[in-house]
Protein backbone atom coordinates (compact mmCIF):
# COMPACT_ATOMS: atom_id res chain seq x y z
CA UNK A 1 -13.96 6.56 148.24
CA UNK A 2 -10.74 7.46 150.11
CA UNK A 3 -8.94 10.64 149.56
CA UNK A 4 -6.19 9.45 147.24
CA UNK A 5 -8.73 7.63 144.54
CA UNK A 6 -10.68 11.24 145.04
CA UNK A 7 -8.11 12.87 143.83
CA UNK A 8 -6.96 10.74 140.76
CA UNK A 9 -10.72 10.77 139.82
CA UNK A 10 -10.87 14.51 139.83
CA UNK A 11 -7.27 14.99 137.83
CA UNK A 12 -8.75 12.54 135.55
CA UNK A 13 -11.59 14.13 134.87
CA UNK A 14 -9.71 17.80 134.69
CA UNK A 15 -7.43 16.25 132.22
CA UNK A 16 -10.48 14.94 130.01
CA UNK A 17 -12.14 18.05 130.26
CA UNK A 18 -9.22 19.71 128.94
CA UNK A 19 -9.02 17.42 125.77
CA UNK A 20 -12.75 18.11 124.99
CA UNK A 21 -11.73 21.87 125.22
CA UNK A 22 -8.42 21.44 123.12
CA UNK A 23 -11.31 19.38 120.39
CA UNK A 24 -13.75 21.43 120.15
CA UNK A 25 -12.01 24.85 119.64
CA UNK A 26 -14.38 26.15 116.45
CA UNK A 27 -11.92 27.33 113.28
CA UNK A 28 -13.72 30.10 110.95
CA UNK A 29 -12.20 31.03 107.55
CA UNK A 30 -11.53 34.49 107.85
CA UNK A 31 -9.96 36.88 110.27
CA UNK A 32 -11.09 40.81 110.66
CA UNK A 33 -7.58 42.71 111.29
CA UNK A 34 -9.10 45.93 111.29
CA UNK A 35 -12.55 47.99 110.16
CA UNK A 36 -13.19 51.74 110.40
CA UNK A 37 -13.58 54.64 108.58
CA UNK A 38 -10.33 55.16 105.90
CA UNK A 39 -9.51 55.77 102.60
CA UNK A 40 -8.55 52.37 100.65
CA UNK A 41 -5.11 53.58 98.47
CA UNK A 42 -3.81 54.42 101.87
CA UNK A 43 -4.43 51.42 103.76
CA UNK A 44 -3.70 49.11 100.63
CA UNK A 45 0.26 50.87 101.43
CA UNK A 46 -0.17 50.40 105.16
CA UNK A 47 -1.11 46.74 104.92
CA UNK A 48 2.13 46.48 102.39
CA UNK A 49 4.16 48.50 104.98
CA UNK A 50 3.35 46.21 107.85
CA UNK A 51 3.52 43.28 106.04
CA UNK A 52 6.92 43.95 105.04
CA UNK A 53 7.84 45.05 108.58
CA UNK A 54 7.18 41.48 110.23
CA UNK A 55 9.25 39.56 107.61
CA UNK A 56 6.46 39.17 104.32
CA UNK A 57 7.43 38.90 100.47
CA UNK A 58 4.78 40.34 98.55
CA UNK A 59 4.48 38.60 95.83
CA UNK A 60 1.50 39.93 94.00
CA UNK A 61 -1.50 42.47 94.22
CA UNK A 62 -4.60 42.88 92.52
CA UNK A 63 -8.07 44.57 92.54
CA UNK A 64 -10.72 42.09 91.57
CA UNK A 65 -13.53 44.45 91.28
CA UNK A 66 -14.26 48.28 92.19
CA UNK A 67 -13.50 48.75 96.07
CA UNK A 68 -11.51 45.70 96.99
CA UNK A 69 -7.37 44.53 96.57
CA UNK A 70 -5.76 41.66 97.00
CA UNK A 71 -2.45 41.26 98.18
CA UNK A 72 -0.67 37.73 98.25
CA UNK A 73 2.75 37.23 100.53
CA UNK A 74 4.67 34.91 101.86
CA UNK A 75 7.96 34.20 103.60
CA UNK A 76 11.12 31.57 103.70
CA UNK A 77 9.48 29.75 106.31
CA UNK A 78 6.54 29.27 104.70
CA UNK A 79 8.10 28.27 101.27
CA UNK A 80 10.43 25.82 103.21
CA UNK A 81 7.78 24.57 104.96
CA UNK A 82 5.72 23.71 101.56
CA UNK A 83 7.79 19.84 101.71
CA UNK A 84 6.48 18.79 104.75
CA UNK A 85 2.67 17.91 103.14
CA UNK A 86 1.11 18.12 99.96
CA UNK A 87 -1.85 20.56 101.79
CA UNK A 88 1.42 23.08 102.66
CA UNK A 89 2.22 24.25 99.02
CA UNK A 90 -1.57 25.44 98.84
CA UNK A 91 -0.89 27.70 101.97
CA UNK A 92 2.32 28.82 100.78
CA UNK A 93 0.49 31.75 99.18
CA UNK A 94 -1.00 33.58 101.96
CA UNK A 95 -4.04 36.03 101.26
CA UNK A 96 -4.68 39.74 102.29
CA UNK A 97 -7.48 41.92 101.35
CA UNK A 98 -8.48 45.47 101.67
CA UNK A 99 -12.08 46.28 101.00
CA UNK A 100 -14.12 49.32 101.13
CA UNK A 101 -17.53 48.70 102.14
CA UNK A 102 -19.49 51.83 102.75
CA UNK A 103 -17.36 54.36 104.49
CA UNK A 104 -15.74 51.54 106.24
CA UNK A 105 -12.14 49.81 105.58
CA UNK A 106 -11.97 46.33 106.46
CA UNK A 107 -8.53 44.53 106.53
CA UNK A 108 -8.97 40.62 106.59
CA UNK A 109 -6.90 38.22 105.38
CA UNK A 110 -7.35 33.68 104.96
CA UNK A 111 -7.01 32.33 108.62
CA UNK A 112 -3.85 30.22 107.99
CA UNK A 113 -5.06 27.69 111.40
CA UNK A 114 -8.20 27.09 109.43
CA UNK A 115 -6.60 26.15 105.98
CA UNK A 116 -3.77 24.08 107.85
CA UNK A 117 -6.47 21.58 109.15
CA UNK A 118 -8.73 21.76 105.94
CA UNK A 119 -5.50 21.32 103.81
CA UNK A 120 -4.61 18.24 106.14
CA UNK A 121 -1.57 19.97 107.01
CA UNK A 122 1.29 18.91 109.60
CA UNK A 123 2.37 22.06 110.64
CA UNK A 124 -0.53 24.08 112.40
CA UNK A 125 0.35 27.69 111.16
CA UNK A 126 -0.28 28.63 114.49
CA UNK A 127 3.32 30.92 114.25
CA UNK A 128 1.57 32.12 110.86
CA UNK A 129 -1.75 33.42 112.68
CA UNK A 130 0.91 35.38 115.10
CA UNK A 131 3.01 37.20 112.58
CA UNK A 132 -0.37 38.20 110.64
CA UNK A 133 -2.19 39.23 113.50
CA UNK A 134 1.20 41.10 115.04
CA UNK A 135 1.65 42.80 111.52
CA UNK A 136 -2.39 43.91 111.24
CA UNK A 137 -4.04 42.99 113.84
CA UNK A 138 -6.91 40.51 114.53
CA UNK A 139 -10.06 41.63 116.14
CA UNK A 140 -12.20 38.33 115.18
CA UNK A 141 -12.21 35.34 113.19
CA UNK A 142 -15.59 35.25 110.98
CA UNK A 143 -17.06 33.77 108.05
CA UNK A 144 -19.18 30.91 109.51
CA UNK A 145 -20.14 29.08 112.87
CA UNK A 146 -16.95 27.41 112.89
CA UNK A 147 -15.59 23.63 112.99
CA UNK A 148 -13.77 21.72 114.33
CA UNK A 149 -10.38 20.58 113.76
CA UNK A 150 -11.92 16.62 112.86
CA UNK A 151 -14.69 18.11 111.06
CA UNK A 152 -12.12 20.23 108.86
CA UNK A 153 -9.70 17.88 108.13
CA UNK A 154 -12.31 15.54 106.48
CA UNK A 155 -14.55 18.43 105.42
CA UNK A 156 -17.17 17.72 103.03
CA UNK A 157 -20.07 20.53 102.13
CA UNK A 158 -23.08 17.83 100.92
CA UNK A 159 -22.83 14.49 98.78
CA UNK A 160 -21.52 14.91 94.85
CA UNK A 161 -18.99 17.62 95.93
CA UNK A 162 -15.69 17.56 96.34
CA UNK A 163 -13.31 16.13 99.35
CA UNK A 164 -9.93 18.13 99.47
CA UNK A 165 -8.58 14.97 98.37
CA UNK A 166 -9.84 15.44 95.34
CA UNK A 167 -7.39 17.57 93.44
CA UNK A 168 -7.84 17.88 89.60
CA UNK A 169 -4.65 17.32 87.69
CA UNK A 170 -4.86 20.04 84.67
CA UNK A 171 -2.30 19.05 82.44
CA UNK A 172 0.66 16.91 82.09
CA UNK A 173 3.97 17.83 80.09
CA UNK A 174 7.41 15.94 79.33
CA UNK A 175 9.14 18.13 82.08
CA UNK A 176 8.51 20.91 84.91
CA UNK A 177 10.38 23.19 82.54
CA UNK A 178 7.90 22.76 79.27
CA UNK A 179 4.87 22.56 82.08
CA UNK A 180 6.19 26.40 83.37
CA UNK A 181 6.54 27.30 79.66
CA UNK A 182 3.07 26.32 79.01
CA UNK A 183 1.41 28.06 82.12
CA UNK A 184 3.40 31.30 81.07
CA UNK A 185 2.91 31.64 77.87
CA UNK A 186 -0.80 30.55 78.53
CA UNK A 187 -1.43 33.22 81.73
CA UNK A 188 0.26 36.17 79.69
CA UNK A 189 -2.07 35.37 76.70
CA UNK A 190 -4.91 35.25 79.33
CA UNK A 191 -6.47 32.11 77.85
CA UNK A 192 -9.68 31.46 79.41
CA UNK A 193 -9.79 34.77 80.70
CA UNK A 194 -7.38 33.88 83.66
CA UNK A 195 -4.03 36.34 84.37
CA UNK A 196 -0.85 35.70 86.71
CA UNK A 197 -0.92 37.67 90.15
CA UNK A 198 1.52 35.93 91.51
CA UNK A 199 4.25 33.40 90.90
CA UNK A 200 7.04 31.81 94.09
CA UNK A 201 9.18 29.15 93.04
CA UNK A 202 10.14 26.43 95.61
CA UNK A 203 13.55 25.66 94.59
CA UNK A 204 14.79 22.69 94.58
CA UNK A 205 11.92 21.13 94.39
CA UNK A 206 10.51 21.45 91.01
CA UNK A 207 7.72 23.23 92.09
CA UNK A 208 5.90 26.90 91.38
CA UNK A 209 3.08 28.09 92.60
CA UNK A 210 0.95 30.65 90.91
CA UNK A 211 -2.00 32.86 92.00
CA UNK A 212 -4.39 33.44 89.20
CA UNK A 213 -7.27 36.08 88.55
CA UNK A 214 -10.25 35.13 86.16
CA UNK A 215 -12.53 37.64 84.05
CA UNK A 216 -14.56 35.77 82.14
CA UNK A 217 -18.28 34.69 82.26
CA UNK A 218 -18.92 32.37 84.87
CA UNK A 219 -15.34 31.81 86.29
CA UNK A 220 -15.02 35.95 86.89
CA UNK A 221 -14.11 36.85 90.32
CA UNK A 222 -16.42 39.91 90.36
CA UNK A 223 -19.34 37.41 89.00
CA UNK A 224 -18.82 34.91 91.64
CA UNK A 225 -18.19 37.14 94.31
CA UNK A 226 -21.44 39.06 93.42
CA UNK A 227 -23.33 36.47 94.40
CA UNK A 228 -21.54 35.23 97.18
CA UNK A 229 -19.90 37.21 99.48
CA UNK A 230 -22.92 39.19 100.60
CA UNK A 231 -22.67 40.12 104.14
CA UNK A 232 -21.38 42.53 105.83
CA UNK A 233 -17.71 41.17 106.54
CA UNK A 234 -16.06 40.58 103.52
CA UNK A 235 -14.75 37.37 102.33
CA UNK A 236 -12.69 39.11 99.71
CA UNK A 237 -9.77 37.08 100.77
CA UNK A 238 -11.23 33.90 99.10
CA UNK A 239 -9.21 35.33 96.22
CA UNK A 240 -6.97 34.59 94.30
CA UNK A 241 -7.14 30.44 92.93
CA UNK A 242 -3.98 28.62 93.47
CA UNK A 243 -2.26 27.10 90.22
CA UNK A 244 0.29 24.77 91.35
CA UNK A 245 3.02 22.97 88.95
CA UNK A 246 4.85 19.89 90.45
CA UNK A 247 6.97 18.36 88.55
CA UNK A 248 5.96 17.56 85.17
CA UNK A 249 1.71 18.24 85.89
CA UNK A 250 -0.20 21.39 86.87
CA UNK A 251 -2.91 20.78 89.58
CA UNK A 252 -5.16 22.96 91.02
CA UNK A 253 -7.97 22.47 94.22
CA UNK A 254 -11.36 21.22 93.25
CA UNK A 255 -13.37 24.63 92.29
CA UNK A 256 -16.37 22.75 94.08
CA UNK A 257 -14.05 22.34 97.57
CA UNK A 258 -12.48 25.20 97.53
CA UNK A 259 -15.47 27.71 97.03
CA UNK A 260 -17.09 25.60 100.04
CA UNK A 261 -14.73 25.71 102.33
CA UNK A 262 -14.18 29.18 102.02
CA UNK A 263 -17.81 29.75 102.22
CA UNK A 264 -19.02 26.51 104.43
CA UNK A 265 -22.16 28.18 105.39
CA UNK A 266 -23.40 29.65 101.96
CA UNK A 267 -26.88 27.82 101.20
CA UNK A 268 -27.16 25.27 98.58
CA UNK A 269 -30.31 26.76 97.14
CA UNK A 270 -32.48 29.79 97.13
CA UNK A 271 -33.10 32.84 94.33
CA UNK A 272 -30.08 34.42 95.17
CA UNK A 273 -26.74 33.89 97.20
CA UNK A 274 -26.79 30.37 96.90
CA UNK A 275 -24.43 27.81 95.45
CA UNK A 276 -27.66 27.40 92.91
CA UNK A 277 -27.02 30.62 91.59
CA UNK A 278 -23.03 29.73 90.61
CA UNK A 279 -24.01 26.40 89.52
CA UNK A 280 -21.91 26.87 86.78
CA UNK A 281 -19.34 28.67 88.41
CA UNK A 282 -16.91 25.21 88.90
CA UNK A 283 -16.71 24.05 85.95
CA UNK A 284 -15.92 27.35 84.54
CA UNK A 285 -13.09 27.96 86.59
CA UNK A 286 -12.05 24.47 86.09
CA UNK A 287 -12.15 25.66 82.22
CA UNK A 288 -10.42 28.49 82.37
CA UNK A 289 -7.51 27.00 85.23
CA UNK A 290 -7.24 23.93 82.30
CA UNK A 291 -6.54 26.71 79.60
CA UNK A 292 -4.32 28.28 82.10
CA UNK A 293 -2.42 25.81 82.02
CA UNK A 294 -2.24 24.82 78.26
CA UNK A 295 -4.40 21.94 78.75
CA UNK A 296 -7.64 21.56 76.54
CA UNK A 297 -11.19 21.27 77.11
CA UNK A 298 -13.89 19.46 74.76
CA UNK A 299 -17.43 18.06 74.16
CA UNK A 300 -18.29 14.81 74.83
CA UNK A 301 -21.66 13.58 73.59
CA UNK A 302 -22.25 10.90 75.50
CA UNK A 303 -22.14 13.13 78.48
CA UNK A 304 -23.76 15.93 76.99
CA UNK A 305 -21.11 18.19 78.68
CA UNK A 306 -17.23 19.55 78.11
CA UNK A 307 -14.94 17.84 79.73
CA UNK A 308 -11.32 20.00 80.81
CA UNK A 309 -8.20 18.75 82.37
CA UNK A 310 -7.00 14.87 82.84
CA UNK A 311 -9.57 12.13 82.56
């Protein structure tokens, strides 16, 4: 082998090994801004402050349960950028929690790389990751062994669940404007025990999306999360559910998909912290997004089950 062929073997190879590098770079769901001793009211206002400093609309807040809040912002770029896919609108809404654990704070918020390739997304919210992490830091990315950017965008937990594909269309009205009528009038009456956090409008576009919490039986956020988000980083930024209306129909992710990809690494079964133990957990948030949005739910006896939303 002469010295030229040598050479274009070796930048070969260098290039190759720099694609299996650029492939196998492992997402994880959440990222860990910040975690040390604090008191929560206070850093609940810093988080708001810094937010705000980098170029963030807060558009809601909540606390789901006793020592956690839940902020969700976003910006012009992001709402802009909501056309380009239907995975964007879903990430329009980005997701900040605060939650005491011990005499600990930890700041963590949804890693927006992670939900750009499991929401099939163009745009790979790398810019995103840099305004969040410049506005609160980022000292890790956590919440399971991580996947890769093929494995995400086709991600599937384990057969009879959900692909992301799978969206569930709620309800369908004669317009956007009766559709928004019906999700208002439905969220401030808190059917189904869901409430409106937050609510951002992509003009001209026909399209809002909400951020909903849920408080009843097996669809509550403090329920679910009980039994869920067990270890010692907190995944309290799975919260809030996204309740999107396009056009003249309400749609909402697959309670199935989006609990597992939030949580890809929670066990199927065992006594406790298992998907076993919230078995009824998706089709009770289903329920409750359905009556969210003014759509109905009943029993079918053939099926020996209640059916909600479009069939």
């Amino acid at each position: 082998m002469n010295k030229l062929m040598f050479c274009c073997l070796i930048v070969l190879l260098t290039i190759g090994g720099l694609n299996v590098q650029a492939e196998e770079r492992l997402y994880k769901p959440f990222v860990l801004a910040s975690n040390g001793p604090g008191e929560l009211v206070q850093a609940i206002n810093s988080v708001k402050r810094s937010l705000l400093d980098v170029g963030f609309i807060i558009t809601g807040e909540y606390s789901p349960y006793e020592g956690s809040h839940v902020l969700v912002a976003t910006n012009y770029q992001l709402i802009s950028g909501s056309k380009k896919s239907k995975g964007a609108k879903f990430a329009v809404p980005q997701r900040v929690a605060v939650s005491q654990v011990g005499e600990d704070i930890q700041v963590a918020y949804a890693n927006p790389e992670y939900f750009a390739q499991a929401y099939q997304m163009k745009d790979d919210m790398k810019w995103v990751s840099n305004q969040l992490a410049a506005a609160l830091g980022r000292i890790e990315e956590f919440g399971s062994k991580g996947m890769t950017r093929k494995k995400l965008r086709k991600y599937h937990y384990t057969f009879g669940m959900e692909y992301f594909r799978d969206i569930m269309v709620l309800a369908e009205y004669g317009s956007y404007g009766e559709a928004i009528s019906k999700v208002e009038k439905s969220l401030s009456k808190k059917e189904g025990g869901a409430f409106k956090i937050s609510r951002i409008d992509i003009q001209g576009e026909n399209t809002t999306i909400y951020s909903v919490g849920m408080t009843e039986g097996y669809s509550s956020d403090q329920k679910v999360m009980s039994i869920i988000d067990y270890k010692t980083l907190k995944h309290t930024a799975h919260l809030p559910y996204e309740l999107i209306v396009k056009n003249n129909k309400i749609i909402a992710l697959h309670p199935r998909f989006r609990i597992a990809i939030d949580f890809p690494e929670l066990s199927m079964s065992g006594i406790k912290n298992s998907f076993m133990q919230i078995i009824s957990s998706p089709d009770a948030i289903k329920k409750a997004l359905t009556l969210a949005s003014g759509g109905e739910c009943y029993y079918d006896e053939d099926l020996d089950e209640e059916l909600c939303g479009e069939f």
